[in-house]
N, C-alpha and C. Protein backbone atom coordinates (compact mmCIF):
# COMPACT_ATOMS: atom_id res chain seq x y z
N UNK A 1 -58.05 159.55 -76.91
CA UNK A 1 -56.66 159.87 -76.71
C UNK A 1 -56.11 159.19 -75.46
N UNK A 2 -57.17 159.03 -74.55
CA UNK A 2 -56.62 158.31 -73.04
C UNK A 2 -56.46 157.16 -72.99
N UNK A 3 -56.57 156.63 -74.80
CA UNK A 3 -56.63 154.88 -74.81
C UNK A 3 -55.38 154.81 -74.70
N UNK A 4 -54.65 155.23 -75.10
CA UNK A 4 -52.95 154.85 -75.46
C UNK A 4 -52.57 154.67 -74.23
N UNK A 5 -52.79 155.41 -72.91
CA UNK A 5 -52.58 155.17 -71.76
C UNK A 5 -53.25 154.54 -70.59
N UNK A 6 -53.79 153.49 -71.28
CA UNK A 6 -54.48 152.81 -70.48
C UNK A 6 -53.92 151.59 -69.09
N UNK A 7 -52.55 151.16 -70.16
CA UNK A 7 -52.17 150.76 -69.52
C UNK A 7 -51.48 150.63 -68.41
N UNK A 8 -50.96 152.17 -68.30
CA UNK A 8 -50.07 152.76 -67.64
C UNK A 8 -50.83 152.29 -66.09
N UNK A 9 -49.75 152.18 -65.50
CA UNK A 9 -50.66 152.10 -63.94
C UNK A 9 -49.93 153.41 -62.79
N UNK A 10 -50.07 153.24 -61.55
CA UNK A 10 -49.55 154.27 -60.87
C UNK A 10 -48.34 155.11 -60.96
N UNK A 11 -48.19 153.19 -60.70
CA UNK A 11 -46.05 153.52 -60.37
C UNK A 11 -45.25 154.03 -61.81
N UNK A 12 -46.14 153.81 -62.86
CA UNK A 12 -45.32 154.26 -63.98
C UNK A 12 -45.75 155.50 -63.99
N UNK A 13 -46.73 155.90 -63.73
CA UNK A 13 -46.85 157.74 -63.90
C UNK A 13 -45.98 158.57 -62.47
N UNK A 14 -45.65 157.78 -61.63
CA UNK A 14 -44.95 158.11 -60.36
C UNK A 14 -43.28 158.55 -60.96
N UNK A 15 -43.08 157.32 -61.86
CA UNK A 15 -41.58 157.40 -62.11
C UNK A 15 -41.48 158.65 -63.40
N UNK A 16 -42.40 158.61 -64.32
CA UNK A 16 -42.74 159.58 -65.05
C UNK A 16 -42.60 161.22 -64.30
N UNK A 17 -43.23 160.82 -63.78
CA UNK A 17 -43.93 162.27 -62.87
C UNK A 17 -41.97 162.76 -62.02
N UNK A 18 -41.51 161.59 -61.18
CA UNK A 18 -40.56 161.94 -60.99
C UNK A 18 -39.46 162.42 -61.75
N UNK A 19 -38.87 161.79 -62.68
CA UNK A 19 -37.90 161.78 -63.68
C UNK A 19 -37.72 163.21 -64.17
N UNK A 20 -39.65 163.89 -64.28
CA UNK A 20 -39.54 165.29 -65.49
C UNK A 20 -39.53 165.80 -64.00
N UNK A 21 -39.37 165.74 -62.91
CA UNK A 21 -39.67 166.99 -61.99
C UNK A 21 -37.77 167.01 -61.71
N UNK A 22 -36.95 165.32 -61.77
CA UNK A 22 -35.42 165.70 -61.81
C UNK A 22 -35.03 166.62 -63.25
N UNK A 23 -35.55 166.54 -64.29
CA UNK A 23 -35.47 166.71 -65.54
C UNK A 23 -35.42 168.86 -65.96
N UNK A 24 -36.52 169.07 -65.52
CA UNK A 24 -36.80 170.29 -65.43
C UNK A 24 -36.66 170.90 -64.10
N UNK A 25 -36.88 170.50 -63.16
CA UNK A 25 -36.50 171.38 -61.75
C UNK A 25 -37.73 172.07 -61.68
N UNK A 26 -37.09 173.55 -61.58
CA UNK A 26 -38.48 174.65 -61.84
C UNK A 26 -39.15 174.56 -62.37
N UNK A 27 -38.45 174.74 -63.58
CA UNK A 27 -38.99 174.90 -64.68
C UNK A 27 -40.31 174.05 -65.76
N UNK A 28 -40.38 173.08 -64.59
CA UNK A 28 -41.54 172.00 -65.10
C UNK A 28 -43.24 172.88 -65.16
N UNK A 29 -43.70 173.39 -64.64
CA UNK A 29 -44.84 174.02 -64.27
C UNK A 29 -44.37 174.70 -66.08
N UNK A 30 -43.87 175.80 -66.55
CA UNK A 30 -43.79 176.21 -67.57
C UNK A 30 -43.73 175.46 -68.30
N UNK A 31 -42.93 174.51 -68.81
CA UNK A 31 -42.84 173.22 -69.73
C UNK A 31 -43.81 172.68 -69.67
N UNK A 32 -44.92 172.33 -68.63
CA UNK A 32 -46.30 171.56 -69.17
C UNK A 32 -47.10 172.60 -70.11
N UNK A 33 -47.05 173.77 -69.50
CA UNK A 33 -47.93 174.47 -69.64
C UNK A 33 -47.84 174.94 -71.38
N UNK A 34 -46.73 174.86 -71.43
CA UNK A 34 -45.58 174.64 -73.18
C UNK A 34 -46.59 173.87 -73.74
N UNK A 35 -46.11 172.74 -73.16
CA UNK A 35 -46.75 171.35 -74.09
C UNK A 35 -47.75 171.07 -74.38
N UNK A 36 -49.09 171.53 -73.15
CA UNK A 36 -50.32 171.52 -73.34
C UNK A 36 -50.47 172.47 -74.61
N UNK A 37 -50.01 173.77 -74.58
CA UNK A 37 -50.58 174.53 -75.39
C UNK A 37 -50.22 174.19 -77.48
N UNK A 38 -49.08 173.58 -77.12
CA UNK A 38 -48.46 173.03 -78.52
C UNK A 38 -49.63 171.98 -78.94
N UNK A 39 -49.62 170.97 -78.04
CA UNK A 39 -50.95 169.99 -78.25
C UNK A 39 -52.31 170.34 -78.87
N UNK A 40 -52.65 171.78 -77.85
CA UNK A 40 -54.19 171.78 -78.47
C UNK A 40 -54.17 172.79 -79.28
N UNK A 41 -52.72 173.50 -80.08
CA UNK A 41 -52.83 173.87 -81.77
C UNK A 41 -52.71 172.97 -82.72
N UNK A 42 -52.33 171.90 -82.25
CA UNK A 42 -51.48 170.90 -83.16
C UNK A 42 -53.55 170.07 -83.35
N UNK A 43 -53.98 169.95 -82.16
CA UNK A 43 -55.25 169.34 -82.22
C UNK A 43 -56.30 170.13 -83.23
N UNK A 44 -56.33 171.67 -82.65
CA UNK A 44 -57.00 172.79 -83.57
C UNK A 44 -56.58 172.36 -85.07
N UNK A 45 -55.47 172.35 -85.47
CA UNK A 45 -54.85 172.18 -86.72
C UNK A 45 -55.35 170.81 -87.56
N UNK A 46 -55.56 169.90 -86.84
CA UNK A 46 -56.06 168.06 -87.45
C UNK A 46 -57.07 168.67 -87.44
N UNK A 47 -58.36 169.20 -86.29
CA UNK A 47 -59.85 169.24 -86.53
C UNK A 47 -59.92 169.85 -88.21
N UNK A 48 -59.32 171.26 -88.06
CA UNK A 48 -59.84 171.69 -89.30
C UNK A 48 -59.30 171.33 -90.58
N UNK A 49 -58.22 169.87 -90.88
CA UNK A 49 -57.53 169.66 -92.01
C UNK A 49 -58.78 168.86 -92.29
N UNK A 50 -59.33 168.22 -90.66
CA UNK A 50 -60.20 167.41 -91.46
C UNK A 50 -61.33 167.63 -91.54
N UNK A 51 -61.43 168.72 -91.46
CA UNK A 51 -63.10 169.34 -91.74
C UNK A 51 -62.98 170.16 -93.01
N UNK A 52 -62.12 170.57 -93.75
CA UNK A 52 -61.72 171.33 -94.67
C UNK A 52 -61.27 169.92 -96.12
N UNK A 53 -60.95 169.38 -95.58
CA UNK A 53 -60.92 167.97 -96.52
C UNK A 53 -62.05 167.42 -96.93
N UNK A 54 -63.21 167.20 -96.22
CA UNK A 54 -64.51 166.65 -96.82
C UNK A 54 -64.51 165.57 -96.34
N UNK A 55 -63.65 164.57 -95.82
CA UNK A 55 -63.35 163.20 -95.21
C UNK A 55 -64.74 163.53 -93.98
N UNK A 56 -64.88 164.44 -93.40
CA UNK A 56 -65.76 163.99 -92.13
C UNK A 56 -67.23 164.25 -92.66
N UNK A 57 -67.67 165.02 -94.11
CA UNK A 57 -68.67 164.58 -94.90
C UNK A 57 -68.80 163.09 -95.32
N UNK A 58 -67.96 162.52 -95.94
CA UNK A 58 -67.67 161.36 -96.55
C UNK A 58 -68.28 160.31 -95.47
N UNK A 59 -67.47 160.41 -94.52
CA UNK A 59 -67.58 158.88 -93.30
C UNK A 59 -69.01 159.58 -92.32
N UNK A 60 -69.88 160.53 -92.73
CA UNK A 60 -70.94 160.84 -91.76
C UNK A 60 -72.03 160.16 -92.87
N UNK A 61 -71.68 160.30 -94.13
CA UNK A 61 -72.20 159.10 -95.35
C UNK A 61 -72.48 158.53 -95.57
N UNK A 62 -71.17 157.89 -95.12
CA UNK A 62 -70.97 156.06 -94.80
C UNK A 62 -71.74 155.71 -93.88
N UNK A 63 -71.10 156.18 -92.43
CA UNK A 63 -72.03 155.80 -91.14
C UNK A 63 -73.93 156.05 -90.90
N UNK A 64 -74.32 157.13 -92.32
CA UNK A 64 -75.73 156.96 -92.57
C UNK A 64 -76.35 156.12 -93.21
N UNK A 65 -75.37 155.34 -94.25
CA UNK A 65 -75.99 154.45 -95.11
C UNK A 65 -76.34 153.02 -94.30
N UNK A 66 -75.30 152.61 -93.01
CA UNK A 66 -75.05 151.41 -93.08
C UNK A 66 -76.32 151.59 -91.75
N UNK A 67 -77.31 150.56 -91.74
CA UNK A 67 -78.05 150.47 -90.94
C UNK A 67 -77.91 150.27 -89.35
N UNK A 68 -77.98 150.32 -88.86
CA UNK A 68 -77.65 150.40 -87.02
C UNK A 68 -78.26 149.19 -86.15
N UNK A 69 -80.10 148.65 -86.71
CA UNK A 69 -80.04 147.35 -86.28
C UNK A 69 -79.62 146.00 -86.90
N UNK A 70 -79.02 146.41 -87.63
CA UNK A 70 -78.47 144.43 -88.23
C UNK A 70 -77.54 144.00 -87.13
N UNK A 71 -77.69 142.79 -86.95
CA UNK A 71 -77.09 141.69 -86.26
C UNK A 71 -75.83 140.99 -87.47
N UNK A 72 -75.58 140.23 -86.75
CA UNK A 72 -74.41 139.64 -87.49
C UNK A 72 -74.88 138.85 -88.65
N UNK A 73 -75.98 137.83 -87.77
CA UNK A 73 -76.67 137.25 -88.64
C UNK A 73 -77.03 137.64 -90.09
N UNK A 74 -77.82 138.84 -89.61
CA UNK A 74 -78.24 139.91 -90.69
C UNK A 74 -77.66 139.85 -91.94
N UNK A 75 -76.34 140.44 -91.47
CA UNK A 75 -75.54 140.75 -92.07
C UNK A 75 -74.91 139.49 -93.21
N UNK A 76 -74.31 138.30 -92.30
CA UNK A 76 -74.06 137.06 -93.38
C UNK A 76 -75.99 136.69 -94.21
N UNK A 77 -76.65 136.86 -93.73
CA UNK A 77 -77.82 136.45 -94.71
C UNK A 77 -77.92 137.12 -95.31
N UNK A 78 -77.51 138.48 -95.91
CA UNK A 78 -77.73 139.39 -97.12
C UNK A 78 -76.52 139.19 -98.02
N UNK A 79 -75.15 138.74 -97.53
CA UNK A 79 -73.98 138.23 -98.32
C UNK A 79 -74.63 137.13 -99.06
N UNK A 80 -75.06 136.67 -98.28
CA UNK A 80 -75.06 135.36 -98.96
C UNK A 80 -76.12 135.47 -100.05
N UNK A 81 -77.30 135.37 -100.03
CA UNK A 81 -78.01 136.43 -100.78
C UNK A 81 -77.48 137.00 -101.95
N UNK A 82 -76.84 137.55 -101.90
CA UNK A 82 -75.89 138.91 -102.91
C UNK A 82 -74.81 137.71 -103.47
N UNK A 83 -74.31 136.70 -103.00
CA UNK A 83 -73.45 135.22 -103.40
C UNK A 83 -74.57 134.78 -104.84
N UNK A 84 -75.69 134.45 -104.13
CA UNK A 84 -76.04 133.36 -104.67
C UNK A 84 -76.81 133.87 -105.87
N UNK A 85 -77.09 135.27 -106.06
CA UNK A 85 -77.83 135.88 -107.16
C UNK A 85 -76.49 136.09 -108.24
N UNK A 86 -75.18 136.48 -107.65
CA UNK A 86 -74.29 136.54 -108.59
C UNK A 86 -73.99 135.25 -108.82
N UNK A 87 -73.77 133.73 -108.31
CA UNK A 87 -73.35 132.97 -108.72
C UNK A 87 -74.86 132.69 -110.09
N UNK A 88 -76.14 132.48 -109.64
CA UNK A 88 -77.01 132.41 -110.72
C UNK A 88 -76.75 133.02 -111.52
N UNK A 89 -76.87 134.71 -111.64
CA UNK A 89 -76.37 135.09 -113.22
C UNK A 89 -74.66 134.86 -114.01
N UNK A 90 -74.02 134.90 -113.18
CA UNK A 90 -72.78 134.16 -113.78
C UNK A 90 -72.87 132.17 -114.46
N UNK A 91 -73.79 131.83 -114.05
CA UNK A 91 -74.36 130.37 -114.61
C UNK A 91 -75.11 130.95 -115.87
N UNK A 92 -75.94 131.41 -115.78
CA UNK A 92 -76.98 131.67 -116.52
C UNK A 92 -76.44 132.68 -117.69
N UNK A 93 -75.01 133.34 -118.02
CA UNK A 93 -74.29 134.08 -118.79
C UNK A 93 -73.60 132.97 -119.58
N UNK A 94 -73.03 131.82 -118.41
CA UNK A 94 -72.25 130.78 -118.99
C UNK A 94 -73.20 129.84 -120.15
N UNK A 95 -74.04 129.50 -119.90
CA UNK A 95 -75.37 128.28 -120.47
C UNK A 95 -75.40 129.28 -121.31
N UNK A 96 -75.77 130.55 -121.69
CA UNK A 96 -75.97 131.55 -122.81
C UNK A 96 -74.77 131.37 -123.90
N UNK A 97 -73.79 131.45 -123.43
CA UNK A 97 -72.24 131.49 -124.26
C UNK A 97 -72.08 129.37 -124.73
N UNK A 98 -72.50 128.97 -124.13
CA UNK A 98 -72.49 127.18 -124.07
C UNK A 98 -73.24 127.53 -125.51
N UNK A 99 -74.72 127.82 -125.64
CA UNK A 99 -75.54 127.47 -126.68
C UNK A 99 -75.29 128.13 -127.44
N UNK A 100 -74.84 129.25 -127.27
CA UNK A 100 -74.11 130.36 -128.85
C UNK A 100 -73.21 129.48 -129.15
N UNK A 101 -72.69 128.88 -128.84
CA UNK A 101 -71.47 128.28 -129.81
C UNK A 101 -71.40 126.65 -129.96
N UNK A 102 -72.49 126.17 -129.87
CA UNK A 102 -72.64 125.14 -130.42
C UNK A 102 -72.79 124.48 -128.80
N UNK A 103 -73.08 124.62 -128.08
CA UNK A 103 -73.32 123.69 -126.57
C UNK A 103 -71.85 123.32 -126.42
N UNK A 104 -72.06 122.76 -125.26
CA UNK A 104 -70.82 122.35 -124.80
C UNK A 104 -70.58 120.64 -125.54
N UNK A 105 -71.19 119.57 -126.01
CA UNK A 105 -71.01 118.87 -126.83
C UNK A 105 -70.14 119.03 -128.42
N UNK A 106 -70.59 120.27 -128.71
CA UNK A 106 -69.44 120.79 -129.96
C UNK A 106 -68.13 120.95 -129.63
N UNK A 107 -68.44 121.75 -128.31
CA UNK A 107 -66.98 122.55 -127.59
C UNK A 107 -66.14 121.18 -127.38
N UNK A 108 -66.27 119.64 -127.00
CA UNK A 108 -65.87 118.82 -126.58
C UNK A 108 -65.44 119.50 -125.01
N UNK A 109 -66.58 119.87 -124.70
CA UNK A 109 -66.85 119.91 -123.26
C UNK A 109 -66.90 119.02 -122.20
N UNK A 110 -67.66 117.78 -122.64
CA UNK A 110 -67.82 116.97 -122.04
C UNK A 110 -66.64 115.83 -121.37
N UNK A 111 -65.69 115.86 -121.87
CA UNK A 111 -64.39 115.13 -121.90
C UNK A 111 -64.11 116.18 -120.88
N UNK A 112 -63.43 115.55 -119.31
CA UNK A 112 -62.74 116.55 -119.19
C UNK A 112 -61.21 116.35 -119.40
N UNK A 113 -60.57 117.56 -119.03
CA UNK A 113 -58.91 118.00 -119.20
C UNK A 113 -58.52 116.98 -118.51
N UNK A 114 -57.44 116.47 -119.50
CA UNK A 114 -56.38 115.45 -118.48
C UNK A 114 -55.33 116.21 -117.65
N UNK A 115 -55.63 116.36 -116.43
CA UNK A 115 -54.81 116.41 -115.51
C UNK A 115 -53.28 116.10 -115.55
N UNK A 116 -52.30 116.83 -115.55
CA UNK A 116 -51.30 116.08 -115.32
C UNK A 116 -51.02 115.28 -113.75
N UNK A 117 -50.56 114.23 -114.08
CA UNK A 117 -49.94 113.50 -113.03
C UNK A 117 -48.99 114.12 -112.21
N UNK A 118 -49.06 113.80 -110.93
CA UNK A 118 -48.03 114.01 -109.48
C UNK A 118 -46.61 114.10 -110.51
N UNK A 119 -45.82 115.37 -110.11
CA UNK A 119 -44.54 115.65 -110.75
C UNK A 119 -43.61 115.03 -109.79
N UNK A 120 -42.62 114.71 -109.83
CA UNK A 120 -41.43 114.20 -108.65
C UNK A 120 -41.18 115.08 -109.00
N UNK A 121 -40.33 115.66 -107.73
CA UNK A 121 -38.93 116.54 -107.50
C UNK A 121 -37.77 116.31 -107.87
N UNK A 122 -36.68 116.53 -108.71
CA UNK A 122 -35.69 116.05 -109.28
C UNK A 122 -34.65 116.02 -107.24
N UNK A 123 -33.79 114.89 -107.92
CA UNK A 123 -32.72 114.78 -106.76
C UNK A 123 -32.68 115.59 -106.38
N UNK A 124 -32.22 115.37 -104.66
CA UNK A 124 -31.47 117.17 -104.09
C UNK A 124 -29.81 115.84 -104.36
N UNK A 125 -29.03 117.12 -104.43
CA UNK A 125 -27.25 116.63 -104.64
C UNK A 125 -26.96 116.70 -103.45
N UNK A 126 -26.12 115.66 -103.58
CA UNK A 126 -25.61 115.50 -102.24
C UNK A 126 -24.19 116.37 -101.27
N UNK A 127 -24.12 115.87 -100.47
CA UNK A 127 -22.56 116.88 -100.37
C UNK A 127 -21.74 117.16 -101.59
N UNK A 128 -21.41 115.77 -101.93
CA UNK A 128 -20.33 116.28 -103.59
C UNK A 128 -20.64 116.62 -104.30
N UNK A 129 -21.79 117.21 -104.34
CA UNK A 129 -22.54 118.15 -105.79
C UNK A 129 -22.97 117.25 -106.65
N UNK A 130 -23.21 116.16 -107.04
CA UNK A 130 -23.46 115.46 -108.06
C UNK A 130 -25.37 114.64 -107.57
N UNK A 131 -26.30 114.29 -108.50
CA UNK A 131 -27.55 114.52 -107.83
C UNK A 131 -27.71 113.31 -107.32
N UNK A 132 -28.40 113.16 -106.11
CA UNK A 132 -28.17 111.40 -105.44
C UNK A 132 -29.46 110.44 -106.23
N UNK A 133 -29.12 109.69 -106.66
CA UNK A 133 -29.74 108.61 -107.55
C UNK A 133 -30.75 107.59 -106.84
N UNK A 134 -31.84 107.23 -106.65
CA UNK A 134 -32.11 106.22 -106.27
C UNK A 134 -31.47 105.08 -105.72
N UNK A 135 -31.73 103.86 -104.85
CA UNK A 135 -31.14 102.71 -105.20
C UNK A 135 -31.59 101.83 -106.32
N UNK A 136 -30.56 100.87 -106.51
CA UNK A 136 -31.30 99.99 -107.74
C UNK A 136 -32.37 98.98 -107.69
N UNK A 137 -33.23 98.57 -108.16
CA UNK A 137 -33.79 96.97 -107.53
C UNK A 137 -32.90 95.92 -107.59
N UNK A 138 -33.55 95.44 -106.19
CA UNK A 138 -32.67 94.06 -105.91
C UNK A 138 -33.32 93.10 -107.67
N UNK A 139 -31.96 92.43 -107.91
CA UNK A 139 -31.60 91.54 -108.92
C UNK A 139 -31.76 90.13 -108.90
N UNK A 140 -32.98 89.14 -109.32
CA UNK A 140 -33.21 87.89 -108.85
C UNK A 140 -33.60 87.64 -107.32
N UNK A 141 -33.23 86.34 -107.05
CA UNK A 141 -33.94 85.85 -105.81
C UNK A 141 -32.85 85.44 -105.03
């Protein structure tokens, strides 16, 4: 909770500190004492929404499953790992479906897709609305 105010430095809790003591007068000593107490029902009230929710079962779960010494390293060498076994059986599903249906030589697999060619952009129009044209080629010599 003291992160949010980390940044704060003296002089801003000085001007703080001043402002509520012009603000309230007396009456400041009661008004903290207000606020504190609103705070730690309002705090009482989150603990037990979220202990009554199951959420702090859930993420004590989570935080048991996931191991505590992996390194980073670790961590990308088991992705990758977990990559390269799904990219194999996703190959090895494909070559299955290739030979059920006649290989990829039946399929005319082997040809690939013609690409379409680089599209131009049609004219942008010019001020007078009408679309600006190329120039022409020069004509003879």
């Amino acid at each position: 909770m003291l992160a949010l105010f980390e940044s704060l430095g003296t002089v801003e809790l000085l001007v703080v500190g001043i402002g509520a003591l012009l603000l309230f007068g007396k009456d400041l000593p009661k008004v903290a004492a207000d606020a504190g107490a609103q705070f730690s029902k309002f705090r009482r009230s989150l603990d037990a929404t979220w202990r009554d929710s199951g959420l702090e079962r859930e993420v004590r779960q989570i935080r048991d499953a996931i191991p505590r010494d992996l390194s980073l390293s670790d961590v990308a060498r088991t992705a990758s790992e977990k990559l390269s076994v799904r990219l194999e059986e996703e190959d090895r599903v494909r070559r299955a479906g290739d030979s059920a249906s006649g290989g990829p030589i039946a399929r005319g697999a082997l040809e690939p897709d013609a690409l379409p060619g680089p599209t131009e952009n049609p004219p942008a129009p010019d001020a007078g609305g009408s679309p600006k044209l190329p120039d022409p080629p020069p004509v003879g010599p």
